[in-house]
PDB file of N, CA and C in Angstrom:
ATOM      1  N   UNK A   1     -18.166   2.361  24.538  1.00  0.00           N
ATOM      2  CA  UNK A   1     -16.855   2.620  25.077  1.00  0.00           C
ATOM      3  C   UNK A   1     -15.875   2.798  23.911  1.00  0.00           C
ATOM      4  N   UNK A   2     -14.999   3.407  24.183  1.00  0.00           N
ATOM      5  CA  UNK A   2     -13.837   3.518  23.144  1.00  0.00           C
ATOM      6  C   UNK A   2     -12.668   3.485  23.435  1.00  0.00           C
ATOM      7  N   UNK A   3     -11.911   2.915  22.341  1.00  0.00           N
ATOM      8  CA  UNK A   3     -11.055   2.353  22.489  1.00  0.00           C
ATOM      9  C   UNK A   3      -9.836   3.032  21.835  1.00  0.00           C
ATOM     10  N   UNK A   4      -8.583   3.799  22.739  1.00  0.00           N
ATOM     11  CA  UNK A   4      -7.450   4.072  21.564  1.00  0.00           C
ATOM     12  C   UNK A   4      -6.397   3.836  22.022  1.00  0.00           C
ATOM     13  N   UNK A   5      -5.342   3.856  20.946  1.00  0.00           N
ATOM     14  CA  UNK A   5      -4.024   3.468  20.702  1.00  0.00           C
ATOM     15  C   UNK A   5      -2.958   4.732  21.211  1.00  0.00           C
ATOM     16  N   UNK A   6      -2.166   4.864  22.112  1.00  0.00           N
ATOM     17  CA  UNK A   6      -1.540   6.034  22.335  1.00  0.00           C
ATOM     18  C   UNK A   6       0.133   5.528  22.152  1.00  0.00           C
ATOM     19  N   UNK A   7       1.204   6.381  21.971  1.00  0.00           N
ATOM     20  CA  UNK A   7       2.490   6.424  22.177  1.00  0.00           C
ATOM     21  C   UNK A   7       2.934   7.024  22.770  1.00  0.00           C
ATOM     22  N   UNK A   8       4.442   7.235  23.782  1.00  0.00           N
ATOM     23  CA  UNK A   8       5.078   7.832  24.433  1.00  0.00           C
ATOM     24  C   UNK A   8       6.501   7.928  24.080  1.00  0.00           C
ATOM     25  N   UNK A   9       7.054   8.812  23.163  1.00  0.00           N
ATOM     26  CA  UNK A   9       8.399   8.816  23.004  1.00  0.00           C
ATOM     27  C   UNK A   9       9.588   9.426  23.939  1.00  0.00           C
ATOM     28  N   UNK A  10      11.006   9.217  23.943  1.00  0.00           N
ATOM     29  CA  UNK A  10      11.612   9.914  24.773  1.00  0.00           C
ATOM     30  C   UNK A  10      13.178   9.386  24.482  1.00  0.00           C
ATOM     31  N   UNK A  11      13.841   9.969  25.134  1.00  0.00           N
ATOM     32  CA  UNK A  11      14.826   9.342  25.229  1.00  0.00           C
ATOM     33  C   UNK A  11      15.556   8.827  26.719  1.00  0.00           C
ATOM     34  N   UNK A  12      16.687   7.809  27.137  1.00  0.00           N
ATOM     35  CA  UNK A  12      16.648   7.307  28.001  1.00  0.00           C
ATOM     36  C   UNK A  12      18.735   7.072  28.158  1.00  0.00           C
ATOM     37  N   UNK A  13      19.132   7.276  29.227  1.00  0.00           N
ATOM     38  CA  UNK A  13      20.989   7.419  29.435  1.00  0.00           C
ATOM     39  C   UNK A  13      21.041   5.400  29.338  1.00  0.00           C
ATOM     40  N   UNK A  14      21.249   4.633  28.433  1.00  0.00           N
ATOM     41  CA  UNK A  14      21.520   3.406  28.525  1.00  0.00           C
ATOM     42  C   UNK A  14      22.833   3.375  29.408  1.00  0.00           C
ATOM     43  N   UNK A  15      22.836   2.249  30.869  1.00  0.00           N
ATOM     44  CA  UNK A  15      23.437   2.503  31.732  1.00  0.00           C
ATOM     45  C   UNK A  15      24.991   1.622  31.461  1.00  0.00           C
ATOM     46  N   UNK A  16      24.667   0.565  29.785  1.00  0.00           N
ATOM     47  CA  UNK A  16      25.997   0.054  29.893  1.00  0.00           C
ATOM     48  C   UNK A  16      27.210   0.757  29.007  1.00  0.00           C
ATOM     49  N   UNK A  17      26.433   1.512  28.413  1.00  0.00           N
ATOM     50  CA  UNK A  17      27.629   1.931  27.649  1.00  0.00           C
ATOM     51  C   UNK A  17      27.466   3.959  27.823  1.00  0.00           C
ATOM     52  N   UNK A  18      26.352   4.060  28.663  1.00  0.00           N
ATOM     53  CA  UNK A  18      26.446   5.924  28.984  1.00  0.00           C
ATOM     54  C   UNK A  18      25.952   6.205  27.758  1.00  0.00           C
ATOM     55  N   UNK A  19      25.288   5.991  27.197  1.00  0.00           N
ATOM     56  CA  UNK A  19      24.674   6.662  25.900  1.00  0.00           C
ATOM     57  C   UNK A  19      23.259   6.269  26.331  1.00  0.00           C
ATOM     58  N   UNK A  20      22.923   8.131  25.419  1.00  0.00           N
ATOM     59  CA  UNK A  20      21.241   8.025  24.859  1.00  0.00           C
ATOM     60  C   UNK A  20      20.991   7.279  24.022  1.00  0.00           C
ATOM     61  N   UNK A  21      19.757   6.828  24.592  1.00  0.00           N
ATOM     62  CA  UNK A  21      19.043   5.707  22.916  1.00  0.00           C
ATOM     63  C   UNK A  21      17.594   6.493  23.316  1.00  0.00           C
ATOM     64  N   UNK A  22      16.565   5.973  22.464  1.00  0.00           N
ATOM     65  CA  UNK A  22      15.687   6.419  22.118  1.00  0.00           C
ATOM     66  C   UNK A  22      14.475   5.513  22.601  1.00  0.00           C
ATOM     67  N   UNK A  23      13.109   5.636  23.115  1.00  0.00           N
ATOM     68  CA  UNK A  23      12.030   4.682  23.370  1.00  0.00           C
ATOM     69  C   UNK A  23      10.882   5.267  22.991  1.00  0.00           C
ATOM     70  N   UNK A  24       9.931   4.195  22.573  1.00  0.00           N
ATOM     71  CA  UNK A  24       8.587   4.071  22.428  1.00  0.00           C
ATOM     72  C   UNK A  24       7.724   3.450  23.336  1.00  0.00           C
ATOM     73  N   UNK A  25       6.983   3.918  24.537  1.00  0.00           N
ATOM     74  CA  UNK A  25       6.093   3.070  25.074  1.00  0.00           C
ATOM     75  C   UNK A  25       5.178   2.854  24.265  1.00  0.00           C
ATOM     76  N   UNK A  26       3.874   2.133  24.287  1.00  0.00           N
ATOM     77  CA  UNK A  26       2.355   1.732  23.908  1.00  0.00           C
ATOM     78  C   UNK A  26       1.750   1.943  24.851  1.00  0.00           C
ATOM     79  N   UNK A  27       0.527   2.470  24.439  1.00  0.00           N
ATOM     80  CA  UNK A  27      -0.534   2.114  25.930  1.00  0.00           C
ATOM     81  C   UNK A  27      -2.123   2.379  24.830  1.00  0.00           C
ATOM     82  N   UNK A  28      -3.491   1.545  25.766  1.00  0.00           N
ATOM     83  CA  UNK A  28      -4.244   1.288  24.955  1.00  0.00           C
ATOM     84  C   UNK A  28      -5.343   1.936  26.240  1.00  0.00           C
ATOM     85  N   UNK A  29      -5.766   3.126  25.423  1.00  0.00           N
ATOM     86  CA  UNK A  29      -6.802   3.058  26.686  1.00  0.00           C
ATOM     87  C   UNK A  29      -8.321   3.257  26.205  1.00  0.00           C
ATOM     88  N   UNK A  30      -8.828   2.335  27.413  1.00  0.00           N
ATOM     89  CA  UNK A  30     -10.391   1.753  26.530  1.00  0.00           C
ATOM     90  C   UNK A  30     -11.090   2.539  28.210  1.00  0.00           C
ATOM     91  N   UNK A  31     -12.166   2.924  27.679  1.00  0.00           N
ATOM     92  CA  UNK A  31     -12.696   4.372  28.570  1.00  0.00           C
ATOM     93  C   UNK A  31     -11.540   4.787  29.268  1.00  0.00           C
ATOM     94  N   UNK A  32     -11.944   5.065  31.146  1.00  0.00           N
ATOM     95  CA  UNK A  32     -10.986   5.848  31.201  1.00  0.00           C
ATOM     96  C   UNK A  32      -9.514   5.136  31.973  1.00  0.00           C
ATOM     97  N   UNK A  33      -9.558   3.827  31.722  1.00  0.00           N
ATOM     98  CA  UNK A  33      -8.546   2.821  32.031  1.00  0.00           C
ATOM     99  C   UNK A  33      -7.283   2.879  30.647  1.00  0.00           C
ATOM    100  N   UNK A  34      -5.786   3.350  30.712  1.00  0.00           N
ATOM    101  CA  UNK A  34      -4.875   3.374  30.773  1.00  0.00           C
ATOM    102  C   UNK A  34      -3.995   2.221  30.792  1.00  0.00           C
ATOM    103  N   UNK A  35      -3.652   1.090  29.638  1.00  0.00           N
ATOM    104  CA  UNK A  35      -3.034   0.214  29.572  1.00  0.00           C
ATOM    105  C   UNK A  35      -2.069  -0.356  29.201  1.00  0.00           C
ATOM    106  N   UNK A  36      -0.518  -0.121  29.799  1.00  0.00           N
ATOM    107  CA  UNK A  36       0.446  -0.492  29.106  1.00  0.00           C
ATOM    108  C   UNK A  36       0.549  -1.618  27.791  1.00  0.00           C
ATOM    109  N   UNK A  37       0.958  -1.711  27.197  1.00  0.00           N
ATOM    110  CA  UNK A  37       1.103  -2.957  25.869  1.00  0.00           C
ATOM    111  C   UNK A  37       2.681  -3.090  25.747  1.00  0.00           C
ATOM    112  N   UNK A  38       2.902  -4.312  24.770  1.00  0.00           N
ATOM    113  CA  UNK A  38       4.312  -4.556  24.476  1.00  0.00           C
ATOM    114  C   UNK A  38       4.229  -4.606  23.268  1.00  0.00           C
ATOM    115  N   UNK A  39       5.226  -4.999  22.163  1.00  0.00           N
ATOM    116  CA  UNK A  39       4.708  -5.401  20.802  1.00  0.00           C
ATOM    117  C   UNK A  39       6.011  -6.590  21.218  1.00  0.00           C
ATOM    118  N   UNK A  40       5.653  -7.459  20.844  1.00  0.00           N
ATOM    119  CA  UNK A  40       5.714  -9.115  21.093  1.00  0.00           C
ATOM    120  C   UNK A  40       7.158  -9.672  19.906  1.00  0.00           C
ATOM    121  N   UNK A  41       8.004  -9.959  20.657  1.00  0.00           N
ATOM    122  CA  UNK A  41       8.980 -10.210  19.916  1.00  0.00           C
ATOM    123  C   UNK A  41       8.980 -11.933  19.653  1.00  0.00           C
ATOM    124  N   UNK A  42       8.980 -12.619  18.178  1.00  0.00           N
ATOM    125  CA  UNK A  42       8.845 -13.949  18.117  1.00  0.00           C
ATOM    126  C   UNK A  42      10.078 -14.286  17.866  1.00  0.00           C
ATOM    127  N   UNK A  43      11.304 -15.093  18.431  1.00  0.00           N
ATOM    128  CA  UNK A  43      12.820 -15.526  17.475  1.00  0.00           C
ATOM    129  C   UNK A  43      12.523 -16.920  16.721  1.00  0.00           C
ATOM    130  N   UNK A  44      12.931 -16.428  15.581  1.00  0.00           N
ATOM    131  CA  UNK A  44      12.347 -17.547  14.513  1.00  0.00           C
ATOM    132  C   UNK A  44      13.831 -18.718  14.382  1.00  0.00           C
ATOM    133  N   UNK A  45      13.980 -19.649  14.178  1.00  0.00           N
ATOM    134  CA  UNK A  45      15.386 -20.630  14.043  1.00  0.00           C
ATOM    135  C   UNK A  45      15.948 -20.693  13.007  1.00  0.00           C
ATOM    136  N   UNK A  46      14.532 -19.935  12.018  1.00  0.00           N
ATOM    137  CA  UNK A  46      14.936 -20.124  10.249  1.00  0.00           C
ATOM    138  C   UNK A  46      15.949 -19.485  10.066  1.00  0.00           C
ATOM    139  N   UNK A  47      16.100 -17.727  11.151  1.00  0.00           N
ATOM    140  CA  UNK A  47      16.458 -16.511  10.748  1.00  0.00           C
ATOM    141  C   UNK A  47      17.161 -16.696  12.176  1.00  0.00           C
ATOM    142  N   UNK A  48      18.146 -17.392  11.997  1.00  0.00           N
ATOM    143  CA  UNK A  48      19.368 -17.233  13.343  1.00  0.00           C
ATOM    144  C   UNK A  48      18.786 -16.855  14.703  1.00  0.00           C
ATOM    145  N   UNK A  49      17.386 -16.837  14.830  1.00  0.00           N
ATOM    146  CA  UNK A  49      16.615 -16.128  16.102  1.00  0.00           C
ATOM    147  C   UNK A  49      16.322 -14.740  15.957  1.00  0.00           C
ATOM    148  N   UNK A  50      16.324 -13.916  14.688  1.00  0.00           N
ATOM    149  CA  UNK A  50      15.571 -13.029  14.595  1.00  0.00           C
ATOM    150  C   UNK A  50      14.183 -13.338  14.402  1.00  0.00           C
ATOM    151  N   UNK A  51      13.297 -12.323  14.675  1.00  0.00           N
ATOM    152  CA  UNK A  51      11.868 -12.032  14.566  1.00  0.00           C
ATOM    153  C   UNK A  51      12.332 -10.775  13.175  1.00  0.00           C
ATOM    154  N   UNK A  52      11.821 -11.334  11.862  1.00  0.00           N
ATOM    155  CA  UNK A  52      11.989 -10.327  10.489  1.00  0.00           C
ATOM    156  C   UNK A  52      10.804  -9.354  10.360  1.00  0.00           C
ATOM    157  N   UNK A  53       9.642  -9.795  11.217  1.00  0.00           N
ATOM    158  CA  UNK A  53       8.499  -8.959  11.024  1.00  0.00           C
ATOM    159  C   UNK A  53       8.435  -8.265  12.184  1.00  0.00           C
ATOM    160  N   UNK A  54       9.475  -8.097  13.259  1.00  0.00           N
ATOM    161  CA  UNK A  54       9.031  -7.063  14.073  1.00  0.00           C
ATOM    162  C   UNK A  54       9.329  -5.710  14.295  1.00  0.00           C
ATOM    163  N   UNK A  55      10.272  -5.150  13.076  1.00  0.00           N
ATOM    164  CA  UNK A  55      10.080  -3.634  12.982  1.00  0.00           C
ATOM    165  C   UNK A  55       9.252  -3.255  12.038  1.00  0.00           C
ATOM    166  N   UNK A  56       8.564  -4.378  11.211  1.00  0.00           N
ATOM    167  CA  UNK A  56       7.209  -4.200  10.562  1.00  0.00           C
ATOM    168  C   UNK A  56       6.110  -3.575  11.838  1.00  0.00           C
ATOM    169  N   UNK A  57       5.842  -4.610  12.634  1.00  0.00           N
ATOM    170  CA  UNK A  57       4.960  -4.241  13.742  1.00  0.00           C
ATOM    171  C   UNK A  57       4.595  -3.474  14.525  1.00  0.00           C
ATOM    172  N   UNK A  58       6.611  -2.501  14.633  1.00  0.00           N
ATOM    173  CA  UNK A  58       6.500  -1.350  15.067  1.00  0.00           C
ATOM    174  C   UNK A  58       6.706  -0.543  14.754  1.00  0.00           C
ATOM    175  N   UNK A  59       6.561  -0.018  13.492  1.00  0.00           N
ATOM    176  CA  UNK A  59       5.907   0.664  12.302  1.00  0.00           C
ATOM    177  C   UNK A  59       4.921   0.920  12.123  1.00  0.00           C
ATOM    178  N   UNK A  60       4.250  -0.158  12.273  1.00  0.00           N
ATOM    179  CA  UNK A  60       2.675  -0.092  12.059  1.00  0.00           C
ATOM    180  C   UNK A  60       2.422   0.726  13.407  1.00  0.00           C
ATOM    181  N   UNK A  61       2.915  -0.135  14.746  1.00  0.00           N
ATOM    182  CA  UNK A  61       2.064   0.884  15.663  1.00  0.00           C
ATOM    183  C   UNK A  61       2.371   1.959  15.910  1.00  0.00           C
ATOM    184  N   UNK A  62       3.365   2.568  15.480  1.00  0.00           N
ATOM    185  CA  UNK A  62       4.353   4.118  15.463  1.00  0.00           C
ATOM    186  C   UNK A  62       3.136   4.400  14.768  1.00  0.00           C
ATOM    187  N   UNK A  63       2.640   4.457  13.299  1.00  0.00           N
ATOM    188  CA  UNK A  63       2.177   5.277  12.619  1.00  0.00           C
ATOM    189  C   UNK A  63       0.580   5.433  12.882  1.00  0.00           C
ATOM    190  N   UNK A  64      -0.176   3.953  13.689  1.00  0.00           N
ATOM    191  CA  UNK A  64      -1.398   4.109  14.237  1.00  0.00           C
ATOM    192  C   UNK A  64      -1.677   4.793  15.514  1.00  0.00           C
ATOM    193  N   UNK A  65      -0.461   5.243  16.393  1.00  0.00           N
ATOM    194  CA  UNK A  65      -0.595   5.153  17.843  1.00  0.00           C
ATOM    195  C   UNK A  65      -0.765   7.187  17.764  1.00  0.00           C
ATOM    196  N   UNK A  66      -1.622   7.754  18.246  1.00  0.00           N
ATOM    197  CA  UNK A  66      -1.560   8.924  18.930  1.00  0.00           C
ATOM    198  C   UNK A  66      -0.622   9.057  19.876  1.00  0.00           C
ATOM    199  N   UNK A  67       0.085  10.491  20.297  1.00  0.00           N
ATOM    200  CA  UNK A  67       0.886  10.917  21.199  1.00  0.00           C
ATOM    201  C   UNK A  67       0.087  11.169  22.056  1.00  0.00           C
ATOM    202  N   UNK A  68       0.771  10.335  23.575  1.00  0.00           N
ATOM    203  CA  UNK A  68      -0.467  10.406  24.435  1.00  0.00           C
ATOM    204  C   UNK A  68      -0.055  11.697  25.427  1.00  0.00           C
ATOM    205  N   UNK A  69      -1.170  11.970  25.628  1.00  0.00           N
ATOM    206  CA  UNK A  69      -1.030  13.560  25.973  1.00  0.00           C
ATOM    207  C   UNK A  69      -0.508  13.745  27.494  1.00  0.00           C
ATOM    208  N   UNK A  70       0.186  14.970  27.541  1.00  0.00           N
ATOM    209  CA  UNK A  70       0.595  14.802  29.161  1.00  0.00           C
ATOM    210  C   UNK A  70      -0.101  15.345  29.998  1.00  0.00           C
ATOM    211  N   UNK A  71      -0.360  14.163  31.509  1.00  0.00           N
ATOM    212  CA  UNK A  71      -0.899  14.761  32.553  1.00  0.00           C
ATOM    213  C   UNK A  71      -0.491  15.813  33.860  1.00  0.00           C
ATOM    214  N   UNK A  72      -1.984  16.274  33.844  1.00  0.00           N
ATOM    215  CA  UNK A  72      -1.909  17.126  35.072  1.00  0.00           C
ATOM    216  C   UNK A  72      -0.906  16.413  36.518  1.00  0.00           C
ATOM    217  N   UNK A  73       0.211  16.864  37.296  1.00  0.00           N
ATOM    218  CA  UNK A  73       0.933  16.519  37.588  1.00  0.00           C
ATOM    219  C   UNK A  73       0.617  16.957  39.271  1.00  0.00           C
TER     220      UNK A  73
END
């Protein structure tokens, strides 16, 4: 079976202030099952409740993740 890493970019009308922002889904699909993912936010106490390694994380999966292809509709 195999296993891959896909992305979904786009953009999205944020409803509090009327502006576009920008998104990344994840999804992991192992044969022909299709699996949303999150990338996991930790708030640290050291760092006022930031997580310092998590635009590391999503970096990493930006640059591992394939664009997942669009379906027949």
């Amino acid at each position: 079976m195999t296993v891959q890493l896909f992305k979904k970019e786009g953009t999205y009308v944020d409803k509090k202030d009327n502006k576009e922002k920008p998104y990344v889904n994840y999804y992991v699909k192992c044969g022909d099952k299709l699996i949303p993912i999150e990338v996991k936010y930790f708030p640290n106490d050291k760092c006022d409740g930031r997580d310092p390694g998590y635009s590391g994380k999503m970096e990493v999966m930006k640059a591992f993740a394939d664009v997942l292809p669009e379906t027949a509709k």
